[in-house]
PDB file of N, CA and C in Angstrom:
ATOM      1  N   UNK A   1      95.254  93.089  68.429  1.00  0.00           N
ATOM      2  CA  UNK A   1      96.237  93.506  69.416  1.00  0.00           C
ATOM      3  C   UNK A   1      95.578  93.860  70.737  1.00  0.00           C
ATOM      4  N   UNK A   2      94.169  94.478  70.551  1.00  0.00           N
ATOM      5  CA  UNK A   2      94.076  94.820  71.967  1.00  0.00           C
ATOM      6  C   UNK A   2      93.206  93.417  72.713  1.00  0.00           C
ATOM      7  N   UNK A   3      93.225  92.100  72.205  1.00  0.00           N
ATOM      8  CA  UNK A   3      92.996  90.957  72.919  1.00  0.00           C
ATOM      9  C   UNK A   3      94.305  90.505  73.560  1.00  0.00           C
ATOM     10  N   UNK A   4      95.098  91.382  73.561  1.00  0.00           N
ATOM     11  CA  UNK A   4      96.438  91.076  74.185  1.00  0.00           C
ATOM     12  C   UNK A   4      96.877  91.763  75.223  1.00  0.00           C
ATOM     13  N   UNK A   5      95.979  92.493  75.385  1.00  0.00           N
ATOM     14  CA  UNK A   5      96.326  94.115  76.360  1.00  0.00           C
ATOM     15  C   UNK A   5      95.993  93.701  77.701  1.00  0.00           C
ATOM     16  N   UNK A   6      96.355  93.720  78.635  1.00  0.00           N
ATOM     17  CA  UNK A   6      95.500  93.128  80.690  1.00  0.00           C
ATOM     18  C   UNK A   6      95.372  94.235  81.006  1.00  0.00           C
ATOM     19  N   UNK A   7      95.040  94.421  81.866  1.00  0.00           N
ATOM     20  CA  UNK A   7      94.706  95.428  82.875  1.00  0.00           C
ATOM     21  C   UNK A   7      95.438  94.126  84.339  1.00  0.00           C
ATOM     22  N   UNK A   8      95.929  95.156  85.246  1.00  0.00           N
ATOM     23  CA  UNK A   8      96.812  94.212  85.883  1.00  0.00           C
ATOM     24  C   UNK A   8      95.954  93.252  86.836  1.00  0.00           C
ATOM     25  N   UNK A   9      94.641  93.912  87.466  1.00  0.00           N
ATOM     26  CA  UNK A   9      93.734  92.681  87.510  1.00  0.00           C
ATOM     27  C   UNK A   9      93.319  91.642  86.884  1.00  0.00           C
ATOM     28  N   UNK A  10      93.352  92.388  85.865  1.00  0.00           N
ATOM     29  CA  UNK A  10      92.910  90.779  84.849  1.00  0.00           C
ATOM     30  C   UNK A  10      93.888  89.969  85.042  1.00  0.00           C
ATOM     31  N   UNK A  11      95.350  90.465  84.605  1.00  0.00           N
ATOM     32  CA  UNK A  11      96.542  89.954  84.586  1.00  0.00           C
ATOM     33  C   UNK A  11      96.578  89.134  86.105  1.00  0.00           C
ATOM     34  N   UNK A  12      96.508  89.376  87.060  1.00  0.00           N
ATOM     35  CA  UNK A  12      96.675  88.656  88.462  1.00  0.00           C
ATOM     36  C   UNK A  12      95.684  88.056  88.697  1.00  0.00           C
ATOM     37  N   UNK A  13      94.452  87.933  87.977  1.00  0.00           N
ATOM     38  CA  UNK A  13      93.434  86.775  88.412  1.00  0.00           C
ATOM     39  C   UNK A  13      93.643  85.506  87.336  1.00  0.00           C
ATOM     40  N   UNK A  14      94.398  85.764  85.765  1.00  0.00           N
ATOM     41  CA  UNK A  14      95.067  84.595  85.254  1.00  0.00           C
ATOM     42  C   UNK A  14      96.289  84.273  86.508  1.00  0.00           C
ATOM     43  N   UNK A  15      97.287  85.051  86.361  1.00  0.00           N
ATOM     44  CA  UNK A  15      98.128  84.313  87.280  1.00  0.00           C
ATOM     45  C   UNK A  15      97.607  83.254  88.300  1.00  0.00           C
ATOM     46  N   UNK A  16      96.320  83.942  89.017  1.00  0.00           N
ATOM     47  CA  UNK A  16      95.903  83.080  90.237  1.00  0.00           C
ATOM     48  C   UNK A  16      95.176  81.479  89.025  1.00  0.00           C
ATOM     49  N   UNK A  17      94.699  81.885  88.374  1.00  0.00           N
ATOM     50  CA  UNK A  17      94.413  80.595  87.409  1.00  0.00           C
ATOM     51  C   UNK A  17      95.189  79.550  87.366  1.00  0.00           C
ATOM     52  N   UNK A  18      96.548  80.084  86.769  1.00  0.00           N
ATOM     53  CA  UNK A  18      97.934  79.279  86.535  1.00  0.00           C
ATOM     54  C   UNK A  18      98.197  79.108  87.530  1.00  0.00           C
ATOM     55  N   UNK A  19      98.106  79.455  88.131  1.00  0.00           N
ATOM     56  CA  UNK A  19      98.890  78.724  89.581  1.00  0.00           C
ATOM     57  C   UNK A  19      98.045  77.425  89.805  1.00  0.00           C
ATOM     58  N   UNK A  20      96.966  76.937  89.955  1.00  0.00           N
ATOM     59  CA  UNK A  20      95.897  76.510  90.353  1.00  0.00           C
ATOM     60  C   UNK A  20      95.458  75.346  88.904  1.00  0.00           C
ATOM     61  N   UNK A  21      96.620  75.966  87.996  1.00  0.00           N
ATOM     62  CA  UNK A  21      96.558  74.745  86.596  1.00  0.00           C
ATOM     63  C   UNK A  21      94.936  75.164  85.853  1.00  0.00           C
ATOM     64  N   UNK A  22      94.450  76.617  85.817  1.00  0.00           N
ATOM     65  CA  UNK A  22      93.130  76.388  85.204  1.00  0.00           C
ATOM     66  C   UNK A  22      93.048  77.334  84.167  1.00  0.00           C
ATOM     67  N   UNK A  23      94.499  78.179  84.133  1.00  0.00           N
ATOM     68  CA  UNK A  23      94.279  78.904  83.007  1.00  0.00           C
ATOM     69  C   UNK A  23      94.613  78.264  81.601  1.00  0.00           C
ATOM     70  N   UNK A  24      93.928  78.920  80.352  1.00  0.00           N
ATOM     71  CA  UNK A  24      94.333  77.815  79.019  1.00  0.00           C
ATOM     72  C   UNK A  24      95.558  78.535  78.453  1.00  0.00           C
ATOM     73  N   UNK A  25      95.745  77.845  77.547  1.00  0.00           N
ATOM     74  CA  UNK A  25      97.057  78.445  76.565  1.00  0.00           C
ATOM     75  C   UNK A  25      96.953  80.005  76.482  1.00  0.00           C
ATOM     76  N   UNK A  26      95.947  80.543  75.915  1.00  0.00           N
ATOM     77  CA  UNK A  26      96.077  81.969  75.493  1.00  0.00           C
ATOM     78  C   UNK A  26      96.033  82.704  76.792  1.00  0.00           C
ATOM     79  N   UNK A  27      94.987  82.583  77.564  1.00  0.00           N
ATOM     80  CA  UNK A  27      95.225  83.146  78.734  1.00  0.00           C
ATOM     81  C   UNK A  27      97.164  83.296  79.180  1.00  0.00           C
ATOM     82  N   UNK A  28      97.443  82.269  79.331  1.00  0.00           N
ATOM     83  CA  UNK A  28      99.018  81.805  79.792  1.00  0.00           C
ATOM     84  C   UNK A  28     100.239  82.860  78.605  1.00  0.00           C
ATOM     85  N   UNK A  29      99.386  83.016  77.495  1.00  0.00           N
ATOM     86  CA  UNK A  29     100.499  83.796  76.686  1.00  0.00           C
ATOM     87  C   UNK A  29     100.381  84.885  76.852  1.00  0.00           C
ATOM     88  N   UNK A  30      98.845  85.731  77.049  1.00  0.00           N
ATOM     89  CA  UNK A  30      99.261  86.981  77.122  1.00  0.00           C
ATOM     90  C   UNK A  30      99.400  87.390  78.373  1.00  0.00           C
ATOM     91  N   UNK A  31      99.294  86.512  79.721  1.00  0.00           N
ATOM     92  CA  UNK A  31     100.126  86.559  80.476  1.00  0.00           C
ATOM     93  C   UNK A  31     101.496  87.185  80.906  1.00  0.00           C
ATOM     94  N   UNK A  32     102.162  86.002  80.069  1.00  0.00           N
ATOM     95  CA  UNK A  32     103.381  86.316  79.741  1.00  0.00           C
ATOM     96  C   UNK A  32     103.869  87.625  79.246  1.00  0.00           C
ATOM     97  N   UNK A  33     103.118  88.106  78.170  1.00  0.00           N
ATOM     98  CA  UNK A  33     103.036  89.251  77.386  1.00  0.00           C
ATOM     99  C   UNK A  33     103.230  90.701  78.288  1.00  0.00           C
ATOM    100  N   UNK A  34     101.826  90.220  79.086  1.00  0.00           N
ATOM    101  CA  UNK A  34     102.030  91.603  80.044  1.00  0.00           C
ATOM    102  C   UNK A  34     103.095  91.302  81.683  1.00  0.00           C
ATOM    103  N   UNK A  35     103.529  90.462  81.563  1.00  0.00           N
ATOM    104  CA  UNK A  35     104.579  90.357  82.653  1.00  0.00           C
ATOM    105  C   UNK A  35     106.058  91.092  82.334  1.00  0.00           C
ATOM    106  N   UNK A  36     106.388  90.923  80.640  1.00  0.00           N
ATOM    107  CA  UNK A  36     107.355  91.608  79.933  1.00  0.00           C
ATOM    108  C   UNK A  36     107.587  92.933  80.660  1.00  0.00           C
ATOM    109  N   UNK A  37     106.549  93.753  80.745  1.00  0.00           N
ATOM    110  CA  UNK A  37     106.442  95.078  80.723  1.00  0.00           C
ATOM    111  C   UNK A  37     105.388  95.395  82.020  1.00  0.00           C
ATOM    112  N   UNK A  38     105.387  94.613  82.963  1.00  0.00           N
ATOM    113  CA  UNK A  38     104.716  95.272  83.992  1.00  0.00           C
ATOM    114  C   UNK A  38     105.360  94.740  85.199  1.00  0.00           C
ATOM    115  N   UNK A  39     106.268  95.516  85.865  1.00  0.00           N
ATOM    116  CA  UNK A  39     106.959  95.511  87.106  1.00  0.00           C
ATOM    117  C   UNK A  39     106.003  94.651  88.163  1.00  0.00           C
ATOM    118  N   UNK A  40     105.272  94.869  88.404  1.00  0.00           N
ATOM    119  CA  UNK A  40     104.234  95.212  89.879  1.00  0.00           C
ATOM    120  C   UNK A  40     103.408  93.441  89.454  1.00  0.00           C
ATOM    121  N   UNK A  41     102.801  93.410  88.379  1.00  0.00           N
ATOM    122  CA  UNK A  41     102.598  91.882  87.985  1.00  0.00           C
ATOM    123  C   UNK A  41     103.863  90.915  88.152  1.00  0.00           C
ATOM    124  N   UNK A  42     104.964  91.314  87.781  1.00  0.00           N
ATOM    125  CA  UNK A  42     105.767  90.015  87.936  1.00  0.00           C
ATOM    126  C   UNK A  42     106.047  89.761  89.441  1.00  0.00           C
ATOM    127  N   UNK A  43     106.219  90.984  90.337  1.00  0.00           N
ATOM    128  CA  UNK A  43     106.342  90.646  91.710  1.00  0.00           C
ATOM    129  C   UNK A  43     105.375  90.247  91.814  1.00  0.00           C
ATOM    130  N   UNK A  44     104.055  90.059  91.301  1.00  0.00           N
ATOM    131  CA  UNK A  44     102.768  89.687  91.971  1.00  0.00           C
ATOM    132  C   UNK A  44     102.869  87.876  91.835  1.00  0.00           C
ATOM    133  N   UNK A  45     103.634  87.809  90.982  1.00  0.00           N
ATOM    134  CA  UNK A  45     103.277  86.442  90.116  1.00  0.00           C
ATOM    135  C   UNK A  45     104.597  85.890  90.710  1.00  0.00           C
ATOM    136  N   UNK A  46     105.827  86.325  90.797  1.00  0.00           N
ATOM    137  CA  UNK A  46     106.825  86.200  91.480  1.00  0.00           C
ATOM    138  C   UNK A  46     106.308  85.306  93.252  1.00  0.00           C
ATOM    139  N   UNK A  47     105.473  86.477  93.638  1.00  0.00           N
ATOM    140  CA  UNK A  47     105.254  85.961  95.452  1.00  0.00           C
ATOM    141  C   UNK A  47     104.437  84.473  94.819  1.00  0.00           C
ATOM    142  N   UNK A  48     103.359  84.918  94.025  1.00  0.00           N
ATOM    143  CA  UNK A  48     102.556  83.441  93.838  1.00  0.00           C
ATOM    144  C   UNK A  48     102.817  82.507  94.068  1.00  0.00           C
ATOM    145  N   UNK A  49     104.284  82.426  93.168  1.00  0.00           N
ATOM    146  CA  UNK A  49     104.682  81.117  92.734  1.00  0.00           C
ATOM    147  C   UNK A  49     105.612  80.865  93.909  1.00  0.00           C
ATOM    148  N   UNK A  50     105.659  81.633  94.930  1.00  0.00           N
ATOM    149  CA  UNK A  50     106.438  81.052  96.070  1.00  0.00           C
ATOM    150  C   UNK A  50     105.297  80.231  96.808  1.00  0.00           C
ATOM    151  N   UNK A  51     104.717  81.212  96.882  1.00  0.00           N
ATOM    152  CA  UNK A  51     103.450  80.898  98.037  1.00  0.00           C
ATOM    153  C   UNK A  51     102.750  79.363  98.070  1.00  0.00           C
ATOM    154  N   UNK A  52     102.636  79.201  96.567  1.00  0.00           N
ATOM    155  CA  UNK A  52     102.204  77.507  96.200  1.00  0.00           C
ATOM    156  C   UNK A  52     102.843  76.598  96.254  1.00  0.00           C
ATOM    157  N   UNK A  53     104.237  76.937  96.633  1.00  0.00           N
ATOM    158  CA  UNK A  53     105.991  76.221  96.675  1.00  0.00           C
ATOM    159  C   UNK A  53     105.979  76.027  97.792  1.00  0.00           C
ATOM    160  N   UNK A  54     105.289  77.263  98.651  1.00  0.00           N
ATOM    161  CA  UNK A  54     105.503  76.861 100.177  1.00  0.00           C
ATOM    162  C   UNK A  54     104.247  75.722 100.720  1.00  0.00           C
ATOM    163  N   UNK A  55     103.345  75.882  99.929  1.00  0.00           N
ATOM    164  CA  UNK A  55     102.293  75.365 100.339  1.00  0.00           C
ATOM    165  C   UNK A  55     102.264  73.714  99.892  1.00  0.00           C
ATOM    166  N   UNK A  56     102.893  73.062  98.789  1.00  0.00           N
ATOM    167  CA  UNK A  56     102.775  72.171  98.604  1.00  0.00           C
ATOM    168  C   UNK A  56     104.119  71.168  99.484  1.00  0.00           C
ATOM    169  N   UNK A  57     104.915  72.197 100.020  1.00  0.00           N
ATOM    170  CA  UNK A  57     105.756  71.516 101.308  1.00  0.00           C
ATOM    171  C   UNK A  57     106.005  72.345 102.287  1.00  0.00           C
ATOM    172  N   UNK A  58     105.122  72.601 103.157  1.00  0.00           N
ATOM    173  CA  UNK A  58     105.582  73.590 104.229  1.00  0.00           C
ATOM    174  C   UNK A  58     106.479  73.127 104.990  1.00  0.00           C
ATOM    175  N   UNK A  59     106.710  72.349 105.381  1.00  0.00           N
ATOM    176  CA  UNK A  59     108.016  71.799 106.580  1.00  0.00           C
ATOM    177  C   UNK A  59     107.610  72.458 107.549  1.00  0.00           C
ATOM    178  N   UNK A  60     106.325  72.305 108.048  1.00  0.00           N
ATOM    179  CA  UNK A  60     106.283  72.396 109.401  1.00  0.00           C
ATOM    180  C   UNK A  60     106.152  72.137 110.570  1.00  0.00           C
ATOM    181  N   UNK A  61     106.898  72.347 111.143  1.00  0.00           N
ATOM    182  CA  UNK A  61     106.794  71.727 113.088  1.00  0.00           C
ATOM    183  C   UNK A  61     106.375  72.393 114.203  1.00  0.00           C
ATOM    184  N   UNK A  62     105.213  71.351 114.453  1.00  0.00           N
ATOM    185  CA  UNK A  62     104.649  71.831 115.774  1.00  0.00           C
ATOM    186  C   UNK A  62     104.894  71.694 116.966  1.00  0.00           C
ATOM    187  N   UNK A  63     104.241  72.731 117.615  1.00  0.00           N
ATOM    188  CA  UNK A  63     104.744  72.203 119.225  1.00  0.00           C
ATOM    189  C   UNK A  63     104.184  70.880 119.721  1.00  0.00           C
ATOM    190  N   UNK A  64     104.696  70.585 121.171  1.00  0.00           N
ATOM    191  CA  UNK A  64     104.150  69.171 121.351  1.00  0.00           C
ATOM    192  C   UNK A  64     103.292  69.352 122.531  1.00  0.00           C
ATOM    193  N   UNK A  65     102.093  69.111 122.884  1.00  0.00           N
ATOM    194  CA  UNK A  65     101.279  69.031 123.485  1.00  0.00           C
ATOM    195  C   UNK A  65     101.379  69.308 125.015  1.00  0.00           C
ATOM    196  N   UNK A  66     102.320  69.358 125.465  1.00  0.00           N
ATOM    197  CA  UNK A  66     102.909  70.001 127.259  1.00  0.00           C
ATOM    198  C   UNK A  66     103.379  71.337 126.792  1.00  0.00           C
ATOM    199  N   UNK A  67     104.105  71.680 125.784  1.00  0.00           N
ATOM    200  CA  UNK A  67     104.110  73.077 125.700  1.00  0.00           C
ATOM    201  C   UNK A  67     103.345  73.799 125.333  1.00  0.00           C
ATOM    202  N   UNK A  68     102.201  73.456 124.419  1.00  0.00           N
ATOM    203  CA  UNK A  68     101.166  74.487 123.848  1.00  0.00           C
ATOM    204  C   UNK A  68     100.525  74.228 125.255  1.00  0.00           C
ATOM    205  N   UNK A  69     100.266  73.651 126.100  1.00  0.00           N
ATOM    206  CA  UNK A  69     100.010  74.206 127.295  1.00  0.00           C
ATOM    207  C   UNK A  69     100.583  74.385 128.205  1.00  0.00           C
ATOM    208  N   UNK A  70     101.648  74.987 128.219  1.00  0.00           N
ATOM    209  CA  UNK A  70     102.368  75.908 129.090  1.00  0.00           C
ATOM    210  C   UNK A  70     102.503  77.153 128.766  1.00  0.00           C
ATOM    211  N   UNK A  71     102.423  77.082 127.418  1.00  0.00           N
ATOM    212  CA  UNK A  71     102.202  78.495 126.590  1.00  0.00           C
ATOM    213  C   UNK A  71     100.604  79.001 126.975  1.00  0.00           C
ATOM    214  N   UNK A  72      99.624  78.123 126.845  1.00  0.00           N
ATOM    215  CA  UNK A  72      98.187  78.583 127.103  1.00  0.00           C
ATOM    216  C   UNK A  72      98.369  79.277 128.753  1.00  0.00           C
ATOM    217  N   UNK A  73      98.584  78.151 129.059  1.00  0.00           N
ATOM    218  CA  UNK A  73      98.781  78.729 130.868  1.00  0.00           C
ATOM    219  C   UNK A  73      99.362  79.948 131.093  1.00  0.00           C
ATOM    220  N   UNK A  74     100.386  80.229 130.733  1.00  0.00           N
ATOM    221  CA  UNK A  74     101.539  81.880 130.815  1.00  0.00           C
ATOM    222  C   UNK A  74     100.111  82.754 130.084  1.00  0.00           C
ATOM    223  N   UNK A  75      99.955  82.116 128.790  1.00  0.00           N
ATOM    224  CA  UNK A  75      98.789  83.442 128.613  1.00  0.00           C
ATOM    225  C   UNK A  75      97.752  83.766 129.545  1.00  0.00           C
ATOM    226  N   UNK A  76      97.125  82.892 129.983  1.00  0.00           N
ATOM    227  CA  UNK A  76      95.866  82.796 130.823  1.00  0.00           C
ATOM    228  C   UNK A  76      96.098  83.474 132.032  1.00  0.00           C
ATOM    229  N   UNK A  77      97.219  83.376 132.628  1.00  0.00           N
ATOM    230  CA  UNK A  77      97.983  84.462 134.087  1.00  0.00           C
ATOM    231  C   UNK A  77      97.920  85.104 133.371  1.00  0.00           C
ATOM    232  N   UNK A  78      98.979  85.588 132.361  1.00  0.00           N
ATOM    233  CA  UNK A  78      99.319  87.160 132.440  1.00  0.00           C
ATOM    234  C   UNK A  78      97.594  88.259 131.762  1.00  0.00           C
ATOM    235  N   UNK A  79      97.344  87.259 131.574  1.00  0.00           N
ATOM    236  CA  UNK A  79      95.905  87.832 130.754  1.00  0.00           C
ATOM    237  C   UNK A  79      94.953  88.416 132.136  1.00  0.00           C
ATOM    238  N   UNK A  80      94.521  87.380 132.738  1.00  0.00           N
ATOM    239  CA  UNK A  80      94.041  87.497 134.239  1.00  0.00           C
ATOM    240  C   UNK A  80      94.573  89.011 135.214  1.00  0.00           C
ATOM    241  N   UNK A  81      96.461  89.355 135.044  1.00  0.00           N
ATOM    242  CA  UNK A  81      96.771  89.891 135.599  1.00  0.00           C
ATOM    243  C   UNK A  81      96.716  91.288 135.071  1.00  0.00           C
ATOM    244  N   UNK A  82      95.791  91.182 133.825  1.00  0.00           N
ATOM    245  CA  UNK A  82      95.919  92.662 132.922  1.00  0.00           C
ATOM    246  C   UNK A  82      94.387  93.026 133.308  1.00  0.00           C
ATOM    247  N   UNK A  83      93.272  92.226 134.105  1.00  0.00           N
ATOM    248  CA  UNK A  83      92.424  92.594 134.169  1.00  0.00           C
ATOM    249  C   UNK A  83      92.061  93.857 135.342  1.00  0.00           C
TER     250      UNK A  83
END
């Protein structure tokens, strides 16, 4: 029984495993085990699994090349004018 027990570090460096596809079966069960009963791990494991959701499609859009420098420029005055 107590090969079943985490400590919530342990517990969140499998999570970071699983996420990443490298934890094995047992790792992955008692995982599970201590997610049952530990608040603060499942939000941990909760954000994870967003975070890799966001990451494998961010949808993101950039600016286009006349505005990131018009944006540089406004900084570069007002920066100048703080000196």
């Amino acid at each position: 029984m107590s090969k079943m027990k985490l400590k919530c570090r342990e517990a969140n460096h499998i999570c970071d495993k699983a996420q990443y596809k490298e934890a094995n079966l047992w790792e992955k069960i008692v995982l599970n085990i201590h997610l049952i009963y530990c608040r603060a791990c499942r939000k941990y494991s909760s954000k994870n699994g967003k975070l890799t959701k966001l990451m494998k499609n961010p949808k993101v859009e950039t600016m286009e090349a006349s505005a990131k420098e018009q944006l540089n420029a406004a900084f570069q005055k007002e920066l100048a004018n703080h000196k």
